[in-house]
C-alpha atoms as a PDB file:
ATOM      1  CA  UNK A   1     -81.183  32.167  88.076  1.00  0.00           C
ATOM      2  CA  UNK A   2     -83.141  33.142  84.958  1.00  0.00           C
ATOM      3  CA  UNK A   3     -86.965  32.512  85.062  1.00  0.00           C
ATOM      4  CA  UNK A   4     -87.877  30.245  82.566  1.00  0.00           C
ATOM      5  CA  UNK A   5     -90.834  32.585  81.307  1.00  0.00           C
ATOM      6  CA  UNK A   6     -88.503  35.510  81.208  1.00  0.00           C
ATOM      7  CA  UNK A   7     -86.059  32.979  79.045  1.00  0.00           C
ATOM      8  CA  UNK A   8     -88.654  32.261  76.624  1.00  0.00           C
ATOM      9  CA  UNK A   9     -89.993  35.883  76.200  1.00  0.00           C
ATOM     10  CA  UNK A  10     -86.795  36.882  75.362  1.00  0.00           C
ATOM     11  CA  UNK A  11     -86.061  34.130  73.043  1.00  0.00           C
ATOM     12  CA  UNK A  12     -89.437  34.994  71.257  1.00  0.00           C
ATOM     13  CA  UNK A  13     -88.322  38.792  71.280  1.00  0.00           C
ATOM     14  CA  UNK A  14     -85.112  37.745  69.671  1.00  0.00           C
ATOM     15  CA  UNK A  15     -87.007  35.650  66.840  1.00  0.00           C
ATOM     16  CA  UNK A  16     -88.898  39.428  66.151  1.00  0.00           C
ATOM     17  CA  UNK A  17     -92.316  38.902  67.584  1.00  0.00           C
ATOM     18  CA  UNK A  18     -93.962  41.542  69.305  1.00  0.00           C
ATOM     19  CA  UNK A  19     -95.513  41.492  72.441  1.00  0.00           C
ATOM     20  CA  UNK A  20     -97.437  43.415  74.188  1.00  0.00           C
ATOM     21  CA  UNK A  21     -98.407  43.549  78.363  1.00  0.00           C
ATOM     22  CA  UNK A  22    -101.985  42.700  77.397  1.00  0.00           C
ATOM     23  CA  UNK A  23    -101.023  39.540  75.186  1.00  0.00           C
ATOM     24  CA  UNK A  24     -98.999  38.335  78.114  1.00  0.00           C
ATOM     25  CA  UNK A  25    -101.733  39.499  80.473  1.00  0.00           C
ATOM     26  CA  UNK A  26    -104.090  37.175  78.314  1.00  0.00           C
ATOM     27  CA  UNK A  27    -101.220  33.936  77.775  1.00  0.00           C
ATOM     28  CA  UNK A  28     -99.885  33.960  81.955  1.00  0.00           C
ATOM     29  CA  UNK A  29    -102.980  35.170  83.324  1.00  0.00           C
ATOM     30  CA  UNK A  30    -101.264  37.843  85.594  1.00  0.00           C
ATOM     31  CA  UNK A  31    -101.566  40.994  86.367  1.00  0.00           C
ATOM     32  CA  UNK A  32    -100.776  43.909  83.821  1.00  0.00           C
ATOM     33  CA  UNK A  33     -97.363  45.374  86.727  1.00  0.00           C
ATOM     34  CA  UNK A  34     -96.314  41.554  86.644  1.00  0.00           C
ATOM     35  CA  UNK A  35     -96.776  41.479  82.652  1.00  0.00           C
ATOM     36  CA  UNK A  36     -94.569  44.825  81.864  1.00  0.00           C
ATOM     37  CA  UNK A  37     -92.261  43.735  84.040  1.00  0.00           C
ATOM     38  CA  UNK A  38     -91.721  40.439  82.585  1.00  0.00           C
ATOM     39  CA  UNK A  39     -91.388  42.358  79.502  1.00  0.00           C
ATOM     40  CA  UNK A  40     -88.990  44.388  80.820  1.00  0.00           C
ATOM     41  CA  UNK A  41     -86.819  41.601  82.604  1.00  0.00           C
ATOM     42  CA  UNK A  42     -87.320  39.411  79.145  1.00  0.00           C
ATOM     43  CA  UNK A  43     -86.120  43.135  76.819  1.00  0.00           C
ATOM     44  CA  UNK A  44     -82.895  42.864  79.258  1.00  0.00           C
ATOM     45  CA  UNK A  45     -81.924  39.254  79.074  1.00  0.00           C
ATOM     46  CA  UNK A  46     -82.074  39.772  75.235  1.00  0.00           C
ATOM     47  CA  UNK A  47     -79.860  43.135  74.997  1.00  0.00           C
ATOM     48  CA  UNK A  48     -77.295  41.007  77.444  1.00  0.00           C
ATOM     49  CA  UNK A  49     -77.595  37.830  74.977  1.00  0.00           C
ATOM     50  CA  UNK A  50     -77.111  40.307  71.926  1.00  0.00           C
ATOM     51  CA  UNK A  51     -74.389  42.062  73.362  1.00  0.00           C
ATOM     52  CA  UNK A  52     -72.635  38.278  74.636  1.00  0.00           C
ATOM     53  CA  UNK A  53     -73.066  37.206  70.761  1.00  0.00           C
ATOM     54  CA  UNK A  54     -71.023  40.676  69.914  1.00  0.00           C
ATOM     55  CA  UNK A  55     -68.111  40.278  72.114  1.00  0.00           C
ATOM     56  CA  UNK A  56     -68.386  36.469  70.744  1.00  0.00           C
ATOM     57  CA  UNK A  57     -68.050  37.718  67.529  1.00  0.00           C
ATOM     58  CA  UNK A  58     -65.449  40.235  68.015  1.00  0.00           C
ATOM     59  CA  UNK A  59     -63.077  37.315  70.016  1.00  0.00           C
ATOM     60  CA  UNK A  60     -63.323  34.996  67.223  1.00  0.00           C
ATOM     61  CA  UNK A  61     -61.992  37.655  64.632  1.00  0.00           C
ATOM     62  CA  UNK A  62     -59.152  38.443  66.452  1.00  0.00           C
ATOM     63  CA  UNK A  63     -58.686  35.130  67.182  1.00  0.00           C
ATOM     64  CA  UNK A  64     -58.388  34.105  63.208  1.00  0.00           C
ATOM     65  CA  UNK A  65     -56.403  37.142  62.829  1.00  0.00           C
ATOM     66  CA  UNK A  66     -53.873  35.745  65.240  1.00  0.00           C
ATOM     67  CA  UNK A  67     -54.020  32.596  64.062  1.00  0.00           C
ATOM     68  CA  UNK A  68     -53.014  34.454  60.432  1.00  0.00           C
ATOM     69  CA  UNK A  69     -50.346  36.164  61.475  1.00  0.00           C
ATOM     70  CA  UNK A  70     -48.790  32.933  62.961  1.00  0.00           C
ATOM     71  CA  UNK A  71     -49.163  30.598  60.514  1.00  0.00           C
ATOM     72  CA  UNK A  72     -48.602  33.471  57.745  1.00  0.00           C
ATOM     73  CA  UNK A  73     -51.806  32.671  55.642  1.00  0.00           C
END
């Protein structure tokens, strides 16, 4: 189960905002270990969602390229 706040940092991290441990520090209120390591949790969910929306990618081309061949396009 994904923590919501590690969801949300990564989706921010996705969009191209920076963030630093302090900012978070500031925003959650926690403790600067907790803070890098959300940062850290939130940097991995968002290489794994990148690297899902890759193989995503990658299925769907082959898949029209099947679906070429068959039908002879």
């Amino acid at each position: 189960m994904i923590d919501t706040r590690v969801q949300v940092l990564s989706e921010h991290l996705m969009a191209g905002q920076r963030i630093t441990p302090e900012a978070l520090m500031r925003h959650l209120r926690c403790s600067r270990k907790e803070a890098v390591d959300l940062l850290e949790q939130a940097t991995n969910r968002m290489e794994e969602q990148l690297d899902a929306r890759e193989i995503q990618k990658q299925n769907e081309v082959a898949a029209k390229r099947r679906a070429k061949r068959y039908f002879n396009y």
